[in-house]
N, C-alpha and C. Protein backbone atom coordinates (compact mmCIF):
# COMPACT_ATOMS: atom_id res chain seq x y z
N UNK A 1 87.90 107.57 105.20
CA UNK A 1 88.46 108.53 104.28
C UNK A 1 87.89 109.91 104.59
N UNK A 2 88.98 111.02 104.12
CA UNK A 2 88.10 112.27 104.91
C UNK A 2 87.60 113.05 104.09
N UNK A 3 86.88 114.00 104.12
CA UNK A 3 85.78 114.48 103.07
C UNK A 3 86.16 115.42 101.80
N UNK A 4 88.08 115.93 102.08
CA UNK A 4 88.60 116.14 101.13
C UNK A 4 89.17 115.01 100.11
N UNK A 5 89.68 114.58 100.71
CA UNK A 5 90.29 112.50 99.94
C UNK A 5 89.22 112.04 99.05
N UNK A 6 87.82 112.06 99.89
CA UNK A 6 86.77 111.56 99.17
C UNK A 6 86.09 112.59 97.62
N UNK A 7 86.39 113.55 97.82
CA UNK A 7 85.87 114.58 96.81
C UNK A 7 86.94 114.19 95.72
N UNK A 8 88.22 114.30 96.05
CA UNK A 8 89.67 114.15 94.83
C UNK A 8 88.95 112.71 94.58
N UNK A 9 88.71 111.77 95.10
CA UNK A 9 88.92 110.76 94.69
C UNK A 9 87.69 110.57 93.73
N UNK A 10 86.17 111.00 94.06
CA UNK A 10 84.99 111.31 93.14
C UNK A 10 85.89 111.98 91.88
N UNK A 11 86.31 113.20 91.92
CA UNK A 11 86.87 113.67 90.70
C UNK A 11 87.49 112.89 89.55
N UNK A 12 88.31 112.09 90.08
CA UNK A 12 89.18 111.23 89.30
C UNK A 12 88.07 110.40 88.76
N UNK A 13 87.26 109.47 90.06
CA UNK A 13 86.64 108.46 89.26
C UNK A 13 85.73 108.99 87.99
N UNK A 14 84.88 110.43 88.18
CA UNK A 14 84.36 111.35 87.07
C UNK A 14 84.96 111.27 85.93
N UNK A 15 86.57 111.83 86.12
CA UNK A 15 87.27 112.03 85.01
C UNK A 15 86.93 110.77 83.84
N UNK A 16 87.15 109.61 84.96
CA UNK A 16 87.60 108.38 84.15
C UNK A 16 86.18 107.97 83.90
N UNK A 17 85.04 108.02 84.15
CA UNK A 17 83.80 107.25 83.84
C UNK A 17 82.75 108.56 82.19
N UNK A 18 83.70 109.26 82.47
CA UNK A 18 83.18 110.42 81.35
C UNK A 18 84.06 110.64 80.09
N UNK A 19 85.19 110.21 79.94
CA UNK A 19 86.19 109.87 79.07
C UNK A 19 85.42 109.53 78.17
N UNK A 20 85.69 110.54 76.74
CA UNK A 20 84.81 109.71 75.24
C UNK A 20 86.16 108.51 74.93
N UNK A 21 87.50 108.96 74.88
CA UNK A 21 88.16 108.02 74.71
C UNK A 21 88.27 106.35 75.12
N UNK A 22 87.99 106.40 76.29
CA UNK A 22 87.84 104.89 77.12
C UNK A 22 85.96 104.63 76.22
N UNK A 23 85.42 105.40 76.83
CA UNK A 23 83.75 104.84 76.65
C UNK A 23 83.58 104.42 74.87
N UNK A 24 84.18 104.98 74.13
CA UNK A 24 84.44 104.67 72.77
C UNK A 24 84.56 103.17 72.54
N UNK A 25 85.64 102.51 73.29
CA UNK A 25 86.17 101.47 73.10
C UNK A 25 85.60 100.07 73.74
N UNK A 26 84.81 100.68 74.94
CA UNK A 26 84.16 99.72 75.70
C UNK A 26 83.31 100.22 76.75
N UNK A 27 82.70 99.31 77.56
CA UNK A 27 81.70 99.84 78.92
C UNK A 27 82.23 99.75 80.25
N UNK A 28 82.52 100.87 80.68
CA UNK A 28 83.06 101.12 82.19
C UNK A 28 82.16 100.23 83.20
N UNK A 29 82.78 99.02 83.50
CA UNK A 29 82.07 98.35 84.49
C UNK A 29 82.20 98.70 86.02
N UNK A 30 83.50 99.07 86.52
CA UNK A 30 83.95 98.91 87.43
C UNK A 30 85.32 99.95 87.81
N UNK A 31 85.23 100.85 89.03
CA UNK A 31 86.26 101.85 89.21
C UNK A 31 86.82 102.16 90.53
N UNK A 32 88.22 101.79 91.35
CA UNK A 32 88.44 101.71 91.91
C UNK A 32 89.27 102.60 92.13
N UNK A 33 89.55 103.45 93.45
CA UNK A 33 90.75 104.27 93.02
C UNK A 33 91.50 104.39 94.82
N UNK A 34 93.15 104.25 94.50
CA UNK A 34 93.82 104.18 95.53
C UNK A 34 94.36 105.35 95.37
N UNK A 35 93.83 106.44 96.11
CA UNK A 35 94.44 107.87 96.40
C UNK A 35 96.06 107.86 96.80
N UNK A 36 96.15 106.77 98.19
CA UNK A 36 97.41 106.79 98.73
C UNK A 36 98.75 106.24 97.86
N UNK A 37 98.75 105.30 96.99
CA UNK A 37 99.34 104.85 95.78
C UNK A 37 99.42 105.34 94.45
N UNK A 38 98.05 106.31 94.17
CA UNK A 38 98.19 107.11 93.40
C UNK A 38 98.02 106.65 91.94
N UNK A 39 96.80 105.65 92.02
CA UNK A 39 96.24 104.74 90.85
C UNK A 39 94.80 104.24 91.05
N UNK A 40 94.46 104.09 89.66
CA UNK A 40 93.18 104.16 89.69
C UNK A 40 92.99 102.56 88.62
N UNK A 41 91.98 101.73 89.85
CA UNK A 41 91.74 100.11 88.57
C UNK A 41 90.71 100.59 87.96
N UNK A 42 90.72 100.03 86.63
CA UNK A 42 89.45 100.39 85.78
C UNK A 42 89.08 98.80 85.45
N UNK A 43 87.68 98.50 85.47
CA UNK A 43 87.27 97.42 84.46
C UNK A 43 86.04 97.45 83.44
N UNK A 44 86.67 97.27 82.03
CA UNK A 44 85.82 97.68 81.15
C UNK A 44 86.04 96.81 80.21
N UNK A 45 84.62 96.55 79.86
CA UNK A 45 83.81 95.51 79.38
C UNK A 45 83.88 95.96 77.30
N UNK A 46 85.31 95.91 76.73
CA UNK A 46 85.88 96.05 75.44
C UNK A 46 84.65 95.80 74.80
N UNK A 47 84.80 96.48 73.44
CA UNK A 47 83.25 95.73 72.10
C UNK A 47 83.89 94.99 71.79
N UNK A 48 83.07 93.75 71.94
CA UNK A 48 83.42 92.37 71.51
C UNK A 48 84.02 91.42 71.88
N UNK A 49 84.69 92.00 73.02
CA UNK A 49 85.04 91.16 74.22
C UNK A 49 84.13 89.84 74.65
N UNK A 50 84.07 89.29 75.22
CA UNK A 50 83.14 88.04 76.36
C UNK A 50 83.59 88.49 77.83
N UNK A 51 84.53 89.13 78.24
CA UNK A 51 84.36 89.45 79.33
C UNK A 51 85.24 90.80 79.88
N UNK A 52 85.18 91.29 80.76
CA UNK A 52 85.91 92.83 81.34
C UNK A 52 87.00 92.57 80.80
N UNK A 53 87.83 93.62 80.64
CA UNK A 53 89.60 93.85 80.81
C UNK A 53 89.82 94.67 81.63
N UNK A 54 90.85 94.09 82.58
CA UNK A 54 91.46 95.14 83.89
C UNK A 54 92.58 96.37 83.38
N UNK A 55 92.33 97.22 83.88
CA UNK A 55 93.35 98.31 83.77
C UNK A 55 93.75 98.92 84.85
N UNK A 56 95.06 99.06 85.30
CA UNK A 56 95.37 100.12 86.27
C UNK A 56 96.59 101.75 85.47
N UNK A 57 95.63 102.34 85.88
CA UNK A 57 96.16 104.04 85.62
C UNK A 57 97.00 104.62 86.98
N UNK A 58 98.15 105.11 86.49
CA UNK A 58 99.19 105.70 87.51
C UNK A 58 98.65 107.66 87.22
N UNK A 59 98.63 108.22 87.89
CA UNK A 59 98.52 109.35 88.28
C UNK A 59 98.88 110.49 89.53
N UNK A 60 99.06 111.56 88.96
CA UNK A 60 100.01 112.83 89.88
C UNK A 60 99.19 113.38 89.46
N UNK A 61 98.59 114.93 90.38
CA UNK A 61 98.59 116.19 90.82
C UNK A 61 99.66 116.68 89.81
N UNK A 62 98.79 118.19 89.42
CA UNK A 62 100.16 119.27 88.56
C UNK A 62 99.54 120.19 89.06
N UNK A 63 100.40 121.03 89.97
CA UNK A 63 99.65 122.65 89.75
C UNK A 63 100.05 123.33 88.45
N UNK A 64 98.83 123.93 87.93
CA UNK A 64 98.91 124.88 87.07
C UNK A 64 98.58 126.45 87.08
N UNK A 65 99.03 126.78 87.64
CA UNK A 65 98.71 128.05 88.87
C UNK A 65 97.44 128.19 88.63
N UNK A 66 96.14 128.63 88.27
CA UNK A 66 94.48 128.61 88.29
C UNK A 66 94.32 127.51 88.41
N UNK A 67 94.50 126.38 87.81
CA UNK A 67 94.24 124.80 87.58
C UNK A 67 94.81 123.91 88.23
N UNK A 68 93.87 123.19 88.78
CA UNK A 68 95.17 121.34 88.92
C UNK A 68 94.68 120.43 87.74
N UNK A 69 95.46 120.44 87.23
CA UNK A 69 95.46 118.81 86.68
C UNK A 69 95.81 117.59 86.87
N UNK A 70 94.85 116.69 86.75
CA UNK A 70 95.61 115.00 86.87
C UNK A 70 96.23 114.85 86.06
N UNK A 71 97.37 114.16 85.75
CA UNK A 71 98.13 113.54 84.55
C UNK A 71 98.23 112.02 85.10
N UNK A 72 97.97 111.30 84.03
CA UNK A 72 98.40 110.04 83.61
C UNK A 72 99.65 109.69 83.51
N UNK A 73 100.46 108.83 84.06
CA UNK A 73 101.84 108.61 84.38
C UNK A 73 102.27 107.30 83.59
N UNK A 74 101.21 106.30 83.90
CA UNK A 74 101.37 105.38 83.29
C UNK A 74 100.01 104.28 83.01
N UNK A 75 99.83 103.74 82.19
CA UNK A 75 98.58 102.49 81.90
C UNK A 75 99.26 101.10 81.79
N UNK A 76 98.53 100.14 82.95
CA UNK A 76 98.65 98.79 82.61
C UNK A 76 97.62 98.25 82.53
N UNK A 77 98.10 96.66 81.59
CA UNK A 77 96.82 96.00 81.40
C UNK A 77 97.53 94.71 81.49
N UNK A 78 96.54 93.91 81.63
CA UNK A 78 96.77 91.92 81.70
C UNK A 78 96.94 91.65 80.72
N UNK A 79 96.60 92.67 79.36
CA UNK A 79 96.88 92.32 78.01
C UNK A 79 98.18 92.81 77.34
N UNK A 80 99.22 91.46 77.11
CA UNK A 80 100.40 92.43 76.85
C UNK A 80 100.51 93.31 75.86
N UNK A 81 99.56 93.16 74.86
CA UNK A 81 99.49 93.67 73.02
C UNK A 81 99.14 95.27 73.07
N UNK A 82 98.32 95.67 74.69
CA UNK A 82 97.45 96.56 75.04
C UNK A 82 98.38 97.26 75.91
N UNK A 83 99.26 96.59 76.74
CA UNK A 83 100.19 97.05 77.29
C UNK A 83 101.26 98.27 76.37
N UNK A 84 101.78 97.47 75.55
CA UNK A 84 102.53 97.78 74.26
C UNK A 84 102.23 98.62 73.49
N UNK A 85 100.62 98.60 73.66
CA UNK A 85 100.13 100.37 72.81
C UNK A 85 99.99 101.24 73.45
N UNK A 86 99.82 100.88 74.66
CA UNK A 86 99.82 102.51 76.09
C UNK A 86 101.64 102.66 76.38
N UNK A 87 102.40 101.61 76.39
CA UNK A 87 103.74 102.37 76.62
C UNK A 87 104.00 103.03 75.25
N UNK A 88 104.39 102.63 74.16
CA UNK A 88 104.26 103.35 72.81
C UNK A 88 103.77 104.65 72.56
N UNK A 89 102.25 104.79 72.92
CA UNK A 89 101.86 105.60 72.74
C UNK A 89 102.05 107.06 73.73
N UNK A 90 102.06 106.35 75.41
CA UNK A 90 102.37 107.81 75.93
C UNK A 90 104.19 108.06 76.10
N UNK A 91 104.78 107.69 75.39
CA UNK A 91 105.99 107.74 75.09
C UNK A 91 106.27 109.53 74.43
N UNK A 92 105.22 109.60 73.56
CA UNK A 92 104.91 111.25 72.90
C UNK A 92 103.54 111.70 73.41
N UNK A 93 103.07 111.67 74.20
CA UNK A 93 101.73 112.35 74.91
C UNK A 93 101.82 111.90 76.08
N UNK A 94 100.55 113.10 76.43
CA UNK A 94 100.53 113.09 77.78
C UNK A 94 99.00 113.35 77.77
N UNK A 95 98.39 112.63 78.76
CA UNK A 95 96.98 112.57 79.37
C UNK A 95 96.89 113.22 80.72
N UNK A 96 96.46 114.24 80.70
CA UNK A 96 96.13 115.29 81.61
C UNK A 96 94.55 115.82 81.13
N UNK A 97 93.87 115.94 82.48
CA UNK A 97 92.62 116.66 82.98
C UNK A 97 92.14 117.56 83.89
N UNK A 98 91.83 118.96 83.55
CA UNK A 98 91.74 119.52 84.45
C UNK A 98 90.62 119.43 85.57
N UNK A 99 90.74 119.23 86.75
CA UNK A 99 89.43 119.12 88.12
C UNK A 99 89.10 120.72 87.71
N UNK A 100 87.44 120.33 87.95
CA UNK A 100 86.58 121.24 87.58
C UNK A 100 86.95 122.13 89.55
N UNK A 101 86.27 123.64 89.38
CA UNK A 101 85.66 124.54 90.03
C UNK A 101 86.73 124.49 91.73
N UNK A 102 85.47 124.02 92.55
CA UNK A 102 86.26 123.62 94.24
C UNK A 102 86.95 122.30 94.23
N UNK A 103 86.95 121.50 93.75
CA UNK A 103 87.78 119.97 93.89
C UNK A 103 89.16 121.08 92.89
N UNK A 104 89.56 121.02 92.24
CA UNK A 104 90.74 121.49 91.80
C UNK A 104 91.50 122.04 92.46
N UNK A 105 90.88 123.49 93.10
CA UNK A 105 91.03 124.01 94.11
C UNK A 105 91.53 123.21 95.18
N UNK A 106 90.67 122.38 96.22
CA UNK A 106 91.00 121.74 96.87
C UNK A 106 92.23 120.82 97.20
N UNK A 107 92.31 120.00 95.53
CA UNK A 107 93.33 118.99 95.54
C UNK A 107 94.57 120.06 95.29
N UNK A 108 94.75 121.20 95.17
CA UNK A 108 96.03 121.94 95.05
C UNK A 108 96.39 122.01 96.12
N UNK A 109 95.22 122.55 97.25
CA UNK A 109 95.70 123.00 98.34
C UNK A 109 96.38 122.03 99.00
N UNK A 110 95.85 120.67 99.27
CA UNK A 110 96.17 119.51 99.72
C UNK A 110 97.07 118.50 99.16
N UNK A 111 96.84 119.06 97.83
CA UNK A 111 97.96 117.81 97.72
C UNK A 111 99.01 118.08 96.16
């Protein structure tokens, strides 16, 4: 991977391991992210769970002329009930983050 790919792809995993929203709900065990597909697996360990729940996050690049932001495109889960509250819910929202400083920068230029 080359040393721009690898920086976007640190960013994202940042985004997602610093989230009060996700960390609220459970413990980020595990973070995988496919730049070229343009999704990111999450596994996190729910309160009260007995074991992880898998998630995969769909995501795009937005230029915002000063800014890039990631946006969230879509959330799946193995759980259909969980499924059903991420289509529902980003049905009227949108999950977007702006990349901090030179990675923002960067991922505009590139991608």
């Amino acid at each position: 991977m080359s040393l721009i790919g690898n920086m976007r792809d640190k960013a994202i995993e940042a985004i997602i391991r610093r989230n009060e929203f996700v960390r609220r709900f459970g413990d980020i065990q595990n973070v995988s992210i496919n730049s070229e597909q343009g999704y990111a697996d999450v596994s996190i360990l729910l309160h009260g769970e007995p074991q992880p729940t898998s998630f995969r996050g769909y995501y795009c690049f937005n230029d915002m002329g000063k800014d890039t932001e990631v946006v969230v495109t879509s959330i799946s889960c193995g759980k259909q009930w969980i499924d059903e509250i991420f289509t529902y819910w980003l049905e009227n929202h949108t999950l977007s983050y702006t990349l901090p400083g030179l990675t923002g920068g960067i991922a505009k230029f590139f991608f």
